[in-house]
N, C-alpha and C. Protein backbone atom coordinates (compact mmCIF):
# COMPACT_ATOMS: atom_id res chain seq x y z
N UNK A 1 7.13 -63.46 -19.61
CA UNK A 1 8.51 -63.08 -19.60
C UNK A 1 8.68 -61.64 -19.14
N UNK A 2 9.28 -61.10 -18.30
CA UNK A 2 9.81 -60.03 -17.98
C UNK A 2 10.72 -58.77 -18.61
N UNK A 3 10.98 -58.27 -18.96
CA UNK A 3 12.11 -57.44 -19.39
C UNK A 3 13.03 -56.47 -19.08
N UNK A 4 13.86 -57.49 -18.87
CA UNK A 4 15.34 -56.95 -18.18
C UNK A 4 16.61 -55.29 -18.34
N UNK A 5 16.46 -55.25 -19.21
CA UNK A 5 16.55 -54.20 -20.13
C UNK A 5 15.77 -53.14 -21.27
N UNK A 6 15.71 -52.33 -21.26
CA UNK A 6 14.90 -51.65 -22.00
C UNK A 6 15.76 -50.17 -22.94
N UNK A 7 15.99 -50.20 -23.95
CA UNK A 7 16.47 -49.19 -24.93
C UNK A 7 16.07 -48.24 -25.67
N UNK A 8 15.94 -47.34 -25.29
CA UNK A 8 15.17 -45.98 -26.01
C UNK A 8 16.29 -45.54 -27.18
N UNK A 9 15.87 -45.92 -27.98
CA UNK A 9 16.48 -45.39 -29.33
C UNK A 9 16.31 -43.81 -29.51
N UNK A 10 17.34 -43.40 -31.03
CA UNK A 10 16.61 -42.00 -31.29
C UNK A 10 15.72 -42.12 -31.96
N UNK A 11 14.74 -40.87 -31.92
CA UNK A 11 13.68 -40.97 -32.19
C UNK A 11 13.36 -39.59 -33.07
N UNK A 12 13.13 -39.97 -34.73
CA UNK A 12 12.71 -38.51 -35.45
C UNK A 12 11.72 -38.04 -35.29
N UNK A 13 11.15 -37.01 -34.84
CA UNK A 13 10.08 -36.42 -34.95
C UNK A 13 9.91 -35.52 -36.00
N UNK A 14 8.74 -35.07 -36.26
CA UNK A 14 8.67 -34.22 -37.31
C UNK A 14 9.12 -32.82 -37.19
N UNK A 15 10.20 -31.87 -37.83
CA UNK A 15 10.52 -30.78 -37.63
C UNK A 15 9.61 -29.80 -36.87
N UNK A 16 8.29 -29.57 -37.40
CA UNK A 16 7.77 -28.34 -36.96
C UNK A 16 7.33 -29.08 -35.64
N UNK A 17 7.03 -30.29 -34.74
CA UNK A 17 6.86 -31.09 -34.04
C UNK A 17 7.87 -30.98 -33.04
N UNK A 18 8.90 -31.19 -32.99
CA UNK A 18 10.20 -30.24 -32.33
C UNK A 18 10.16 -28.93 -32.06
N UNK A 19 9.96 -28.32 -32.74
CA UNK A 19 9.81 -26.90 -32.67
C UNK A 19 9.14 -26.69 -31.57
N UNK A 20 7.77 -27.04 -32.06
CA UNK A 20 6.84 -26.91 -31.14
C UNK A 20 6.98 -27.33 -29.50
N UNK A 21 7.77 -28.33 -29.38
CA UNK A 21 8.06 -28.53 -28.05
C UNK A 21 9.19 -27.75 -27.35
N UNK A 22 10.26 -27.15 -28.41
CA UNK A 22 11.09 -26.28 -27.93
C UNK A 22 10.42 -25.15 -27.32
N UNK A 23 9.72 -24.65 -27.93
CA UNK A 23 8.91 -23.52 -27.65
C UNK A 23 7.87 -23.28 -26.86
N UNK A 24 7.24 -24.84 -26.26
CA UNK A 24 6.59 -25.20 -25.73
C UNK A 24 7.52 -25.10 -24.09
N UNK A 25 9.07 -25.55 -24.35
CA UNK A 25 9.98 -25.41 -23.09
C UNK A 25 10.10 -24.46 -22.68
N UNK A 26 10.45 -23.22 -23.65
CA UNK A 26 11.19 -21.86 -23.53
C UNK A 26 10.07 -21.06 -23.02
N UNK A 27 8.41 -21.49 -23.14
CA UNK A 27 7.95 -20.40 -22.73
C UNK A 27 7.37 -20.64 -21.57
N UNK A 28 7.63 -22.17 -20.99
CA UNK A 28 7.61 -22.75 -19.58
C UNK A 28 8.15 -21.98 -18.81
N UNK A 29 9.89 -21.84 -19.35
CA UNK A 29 10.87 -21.13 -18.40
C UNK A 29 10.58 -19.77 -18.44
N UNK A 30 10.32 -19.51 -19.27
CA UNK A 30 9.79 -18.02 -19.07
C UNK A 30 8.57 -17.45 -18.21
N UNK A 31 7.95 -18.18 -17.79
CA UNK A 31 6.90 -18.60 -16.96
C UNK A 31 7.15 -18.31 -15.47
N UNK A 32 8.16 -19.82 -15.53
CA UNK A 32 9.27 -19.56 -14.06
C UNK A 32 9.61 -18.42 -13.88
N UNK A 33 10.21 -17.74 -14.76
CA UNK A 33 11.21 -16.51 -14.50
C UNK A 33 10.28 -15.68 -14.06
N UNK A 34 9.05 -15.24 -14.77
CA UNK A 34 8.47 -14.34 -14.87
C UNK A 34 7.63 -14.28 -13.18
N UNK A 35 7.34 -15.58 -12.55
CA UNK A 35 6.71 -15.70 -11.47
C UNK A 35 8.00 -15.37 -10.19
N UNK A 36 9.14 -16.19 -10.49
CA UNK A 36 10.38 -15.36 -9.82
C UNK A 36 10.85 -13.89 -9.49
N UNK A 37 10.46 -13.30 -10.92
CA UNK A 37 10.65 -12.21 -11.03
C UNK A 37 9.27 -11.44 -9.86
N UNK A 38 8.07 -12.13 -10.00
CA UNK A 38 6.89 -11.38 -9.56
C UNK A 38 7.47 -11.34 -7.84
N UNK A 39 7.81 -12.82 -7.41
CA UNK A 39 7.85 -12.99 -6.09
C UNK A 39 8.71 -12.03 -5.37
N UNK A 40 9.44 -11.96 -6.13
CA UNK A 40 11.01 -11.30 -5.64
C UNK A 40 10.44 -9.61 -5.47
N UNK A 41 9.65 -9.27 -6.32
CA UNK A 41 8.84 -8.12 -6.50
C UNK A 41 7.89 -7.56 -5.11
N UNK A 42 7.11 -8.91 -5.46
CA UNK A 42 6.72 -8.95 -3.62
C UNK A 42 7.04 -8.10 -2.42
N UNK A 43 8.21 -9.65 -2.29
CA UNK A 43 8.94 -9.11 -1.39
C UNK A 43 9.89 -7.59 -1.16
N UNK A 44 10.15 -7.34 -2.13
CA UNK A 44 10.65 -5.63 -2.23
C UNK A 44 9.56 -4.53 -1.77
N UNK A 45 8.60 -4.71 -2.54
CA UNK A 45 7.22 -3.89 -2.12
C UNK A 45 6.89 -3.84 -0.47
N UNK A 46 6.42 -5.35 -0.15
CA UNK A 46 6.41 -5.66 1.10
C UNK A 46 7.35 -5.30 2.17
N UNK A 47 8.73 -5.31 1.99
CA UNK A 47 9.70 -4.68 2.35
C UNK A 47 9.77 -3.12 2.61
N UNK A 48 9.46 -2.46 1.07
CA UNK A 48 8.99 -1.11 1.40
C UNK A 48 8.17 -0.58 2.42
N UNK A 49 6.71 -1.01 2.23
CA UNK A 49 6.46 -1.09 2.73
C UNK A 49 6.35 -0.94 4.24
N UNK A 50 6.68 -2.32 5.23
CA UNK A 50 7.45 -2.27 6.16
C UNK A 50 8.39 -0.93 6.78
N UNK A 51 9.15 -0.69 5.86
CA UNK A 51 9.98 0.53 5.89
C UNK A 51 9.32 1.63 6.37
N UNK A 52 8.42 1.79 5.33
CA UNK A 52 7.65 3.00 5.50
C UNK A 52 6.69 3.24 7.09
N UNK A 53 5.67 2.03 7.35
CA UNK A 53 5.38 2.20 8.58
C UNK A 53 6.39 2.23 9.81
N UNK A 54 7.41 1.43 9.54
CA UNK A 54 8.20 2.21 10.83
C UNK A 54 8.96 3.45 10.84
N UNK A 55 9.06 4.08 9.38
CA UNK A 55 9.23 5.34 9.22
C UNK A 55 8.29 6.19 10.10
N UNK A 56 6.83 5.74 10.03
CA UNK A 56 5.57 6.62 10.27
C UNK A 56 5.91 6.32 12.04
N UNK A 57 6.32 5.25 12.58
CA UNK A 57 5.97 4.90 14.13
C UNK A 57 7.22 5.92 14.62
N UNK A 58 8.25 6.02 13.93
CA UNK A 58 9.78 6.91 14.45
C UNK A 58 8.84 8.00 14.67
N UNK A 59 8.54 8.92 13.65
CA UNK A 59 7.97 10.20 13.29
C UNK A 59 7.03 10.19 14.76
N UNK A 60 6.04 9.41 14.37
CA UNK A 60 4.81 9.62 15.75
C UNK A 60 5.50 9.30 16.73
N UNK A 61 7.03 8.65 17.30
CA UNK A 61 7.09 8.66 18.90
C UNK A 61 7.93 10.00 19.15
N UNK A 62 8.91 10.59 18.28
CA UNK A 62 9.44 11.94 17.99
C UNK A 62 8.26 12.77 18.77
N UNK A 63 7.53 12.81 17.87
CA UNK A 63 6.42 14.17 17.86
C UNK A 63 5.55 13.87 19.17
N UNK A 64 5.48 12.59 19.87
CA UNK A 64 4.87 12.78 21.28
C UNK A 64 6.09 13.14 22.37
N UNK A 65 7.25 12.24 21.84
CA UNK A 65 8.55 13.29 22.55
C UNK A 65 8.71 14.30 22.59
N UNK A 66 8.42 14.96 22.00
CA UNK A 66 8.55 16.53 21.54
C UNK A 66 7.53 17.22 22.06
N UNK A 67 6.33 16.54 22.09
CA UNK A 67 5.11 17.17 22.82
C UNK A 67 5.31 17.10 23.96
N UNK A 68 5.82 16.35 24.50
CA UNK A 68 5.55 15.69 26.01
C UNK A 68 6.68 16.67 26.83
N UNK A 69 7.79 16.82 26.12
CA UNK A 69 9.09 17.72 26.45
C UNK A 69 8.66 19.31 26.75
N UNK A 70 7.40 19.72 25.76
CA UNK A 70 6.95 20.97 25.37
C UNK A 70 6.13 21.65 26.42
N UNK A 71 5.10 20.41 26.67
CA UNK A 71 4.53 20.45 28.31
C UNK A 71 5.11 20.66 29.10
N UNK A 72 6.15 19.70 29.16
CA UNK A 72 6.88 19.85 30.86
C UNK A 72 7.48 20.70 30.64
N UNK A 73 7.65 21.61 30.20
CA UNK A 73 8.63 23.03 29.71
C UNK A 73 7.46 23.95 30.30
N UNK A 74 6.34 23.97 29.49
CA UNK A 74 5.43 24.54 29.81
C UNK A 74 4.71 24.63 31.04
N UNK A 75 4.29 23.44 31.70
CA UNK A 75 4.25 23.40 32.97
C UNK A 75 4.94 23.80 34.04
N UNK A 76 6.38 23.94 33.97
CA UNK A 76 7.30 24.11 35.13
C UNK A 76 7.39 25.65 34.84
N UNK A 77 7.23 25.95 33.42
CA UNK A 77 7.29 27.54 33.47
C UNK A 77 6.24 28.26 34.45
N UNK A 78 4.69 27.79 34.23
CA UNK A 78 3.52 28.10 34.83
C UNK A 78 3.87 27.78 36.28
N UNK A 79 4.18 27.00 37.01
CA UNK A 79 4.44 26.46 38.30
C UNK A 79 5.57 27.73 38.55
N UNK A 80 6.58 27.43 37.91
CA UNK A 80 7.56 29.00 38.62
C UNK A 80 7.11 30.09 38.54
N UNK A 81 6.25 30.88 37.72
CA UNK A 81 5.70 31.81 37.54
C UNK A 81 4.55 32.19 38.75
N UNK A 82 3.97 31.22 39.25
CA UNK A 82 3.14 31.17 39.87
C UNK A 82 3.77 31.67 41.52
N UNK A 83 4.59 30.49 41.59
CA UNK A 83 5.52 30.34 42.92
C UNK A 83 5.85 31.92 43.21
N UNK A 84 6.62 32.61 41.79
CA UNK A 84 6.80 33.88 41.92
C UNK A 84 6.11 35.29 41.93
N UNK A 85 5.04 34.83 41.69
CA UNK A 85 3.66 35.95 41.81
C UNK A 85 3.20 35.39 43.43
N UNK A 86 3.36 34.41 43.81
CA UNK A 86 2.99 34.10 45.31
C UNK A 86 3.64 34.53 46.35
N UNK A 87 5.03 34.60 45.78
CA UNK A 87 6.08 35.45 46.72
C UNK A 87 5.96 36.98 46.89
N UNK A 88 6.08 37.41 45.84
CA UNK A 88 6.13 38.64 45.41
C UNK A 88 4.36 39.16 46.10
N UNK A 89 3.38 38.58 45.97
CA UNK A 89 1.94 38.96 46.19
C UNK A 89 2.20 38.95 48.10
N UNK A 90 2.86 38.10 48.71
CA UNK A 90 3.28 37.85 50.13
C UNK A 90 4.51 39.01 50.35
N UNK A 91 5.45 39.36 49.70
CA UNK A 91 6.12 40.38 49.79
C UNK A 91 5.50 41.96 50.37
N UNK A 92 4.80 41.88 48.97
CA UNK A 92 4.18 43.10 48.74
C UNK A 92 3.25 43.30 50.10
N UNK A 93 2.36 42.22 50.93
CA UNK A 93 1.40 42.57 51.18
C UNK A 93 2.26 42.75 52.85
N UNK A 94 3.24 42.06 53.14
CA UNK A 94 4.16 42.65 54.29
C UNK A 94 4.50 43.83 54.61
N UNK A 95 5.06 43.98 53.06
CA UNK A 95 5.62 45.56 53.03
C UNK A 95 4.48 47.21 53.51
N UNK A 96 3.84 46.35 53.02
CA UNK A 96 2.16 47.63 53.51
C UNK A 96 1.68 47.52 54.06
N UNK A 97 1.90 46.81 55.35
CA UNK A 97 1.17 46.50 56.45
C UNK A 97 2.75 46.78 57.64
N UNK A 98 3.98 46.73 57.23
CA UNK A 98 5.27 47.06 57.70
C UNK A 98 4.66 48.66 57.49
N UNK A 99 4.54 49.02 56.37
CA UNK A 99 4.76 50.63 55.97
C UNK A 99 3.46 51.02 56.52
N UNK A 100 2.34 50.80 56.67
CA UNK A 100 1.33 51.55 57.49
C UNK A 100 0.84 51.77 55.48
N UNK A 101 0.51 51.76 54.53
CA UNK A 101 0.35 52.15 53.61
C UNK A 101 -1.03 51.47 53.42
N UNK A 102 -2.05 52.44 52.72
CA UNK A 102 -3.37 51.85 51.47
C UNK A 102 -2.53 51.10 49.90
N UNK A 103 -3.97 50.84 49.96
CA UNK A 103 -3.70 50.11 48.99
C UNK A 103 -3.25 51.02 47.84
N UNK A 104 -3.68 52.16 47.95
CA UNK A 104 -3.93 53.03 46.74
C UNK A 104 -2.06 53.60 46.77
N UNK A 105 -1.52 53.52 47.92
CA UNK A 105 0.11 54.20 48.25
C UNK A 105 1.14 52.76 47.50
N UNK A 106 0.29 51.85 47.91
CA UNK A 106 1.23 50.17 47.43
C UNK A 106 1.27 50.45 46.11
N UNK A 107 0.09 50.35 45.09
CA UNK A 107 -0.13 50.81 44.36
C UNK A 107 0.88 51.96 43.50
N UNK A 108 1.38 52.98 44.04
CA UNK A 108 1.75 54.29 43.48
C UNK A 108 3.01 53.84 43.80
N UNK A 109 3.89 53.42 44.70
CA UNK A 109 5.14 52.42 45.07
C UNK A 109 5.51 51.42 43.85
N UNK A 110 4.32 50.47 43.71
CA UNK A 110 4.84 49.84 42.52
C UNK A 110 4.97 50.49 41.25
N UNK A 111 4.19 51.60 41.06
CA UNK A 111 4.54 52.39 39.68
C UNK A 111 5.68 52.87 39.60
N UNK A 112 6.24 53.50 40.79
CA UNK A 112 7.18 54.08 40.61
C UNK A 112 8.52 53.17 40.23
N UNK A 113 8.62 52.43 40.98
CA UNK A 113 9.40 51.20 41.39
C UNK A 113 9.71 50.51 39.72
N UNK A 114 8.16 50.33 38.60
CA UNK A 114 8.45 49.90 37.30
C UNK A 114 8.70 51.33 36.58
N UNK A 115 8.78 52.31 36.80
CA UNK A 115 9.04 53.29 35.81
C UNK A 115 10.50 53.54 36.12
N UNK A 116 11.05 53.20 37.54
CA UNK A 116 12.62 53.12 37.49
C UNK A 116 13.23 51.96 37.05
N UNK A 117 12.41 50.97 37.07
CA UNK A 117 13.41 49.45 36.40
C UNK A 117 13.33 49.48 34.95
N UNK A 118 12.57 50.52 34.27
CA UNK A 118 12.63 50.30 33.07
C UNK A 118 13.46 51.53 32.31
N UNK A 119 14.20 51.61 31.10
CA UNK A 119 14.97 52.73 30.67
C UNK A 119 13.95 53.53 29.91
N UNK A 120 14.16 54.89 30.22
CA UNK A 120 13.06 55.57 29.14
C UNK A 120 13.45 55.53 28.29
N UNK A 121 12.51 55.57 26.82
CA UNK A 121 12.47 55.36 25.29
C UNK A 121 13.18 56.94 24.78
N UNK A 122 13.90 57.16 24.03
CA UNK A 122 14.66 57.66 23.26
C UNK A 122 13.68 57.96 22.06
């Protein structure tokens, strides 16, 4: 014979027997929570984390920007500087070969020449 129906009555258990399974529930869920709580934790850390190295990648492409800017500052200074000691070295060497002058007269020309561009000291 088969059975068509089936009825679960109530059922007494023994007090401290109950208990025990209540407590047996509550510290299940607390379980859950507590692993929820961990995951979620995780992910915040991990998150930080994250944060932080692309904090570090901003910083390091800054500071090769900044380097790289510093050079070419630096470089074009050296390149004009140069250009202008090349002129000035081609100037000069016209002018004393125009003027019939030694080296030692070019020489005494340019002294004079910086002791008038500059103001005497007080």
């Amino acid at each position: 014979q088969r059975c068509l129906f089936f009825q679960l009555r109530t059922v007494h258990l023994p007090e401290p027997f109950e208990e025990a399974l209540k407590q047996t529930q509550v510290k299940q869920q607390d379980i859950q929570i507590a692993t929820l709580e961990q995951k979620t934790k995780t992910v915040t850390f991990k998150t930080k984390v994250l944060q932080a190295e692309q904090a570090v990648k901003v910083m390091e492409n800054q500071a090769q920007a900044e380097s790289a800017a510093i050079k070419a500052q630096n470089e074009a200074y050296c390149e004009q500087y140069k250009v202008t000691q090349d002129m000035q070295t081609s100037a000069l060497s016209k002018m004393k070969r125009a003027a019939g002058w030694s080296a030692k007269e070019l020489l005494e020309y340019m002294r004079v020449r910086a002791m008038r561009d500059h103001p005497a000291e007080k």
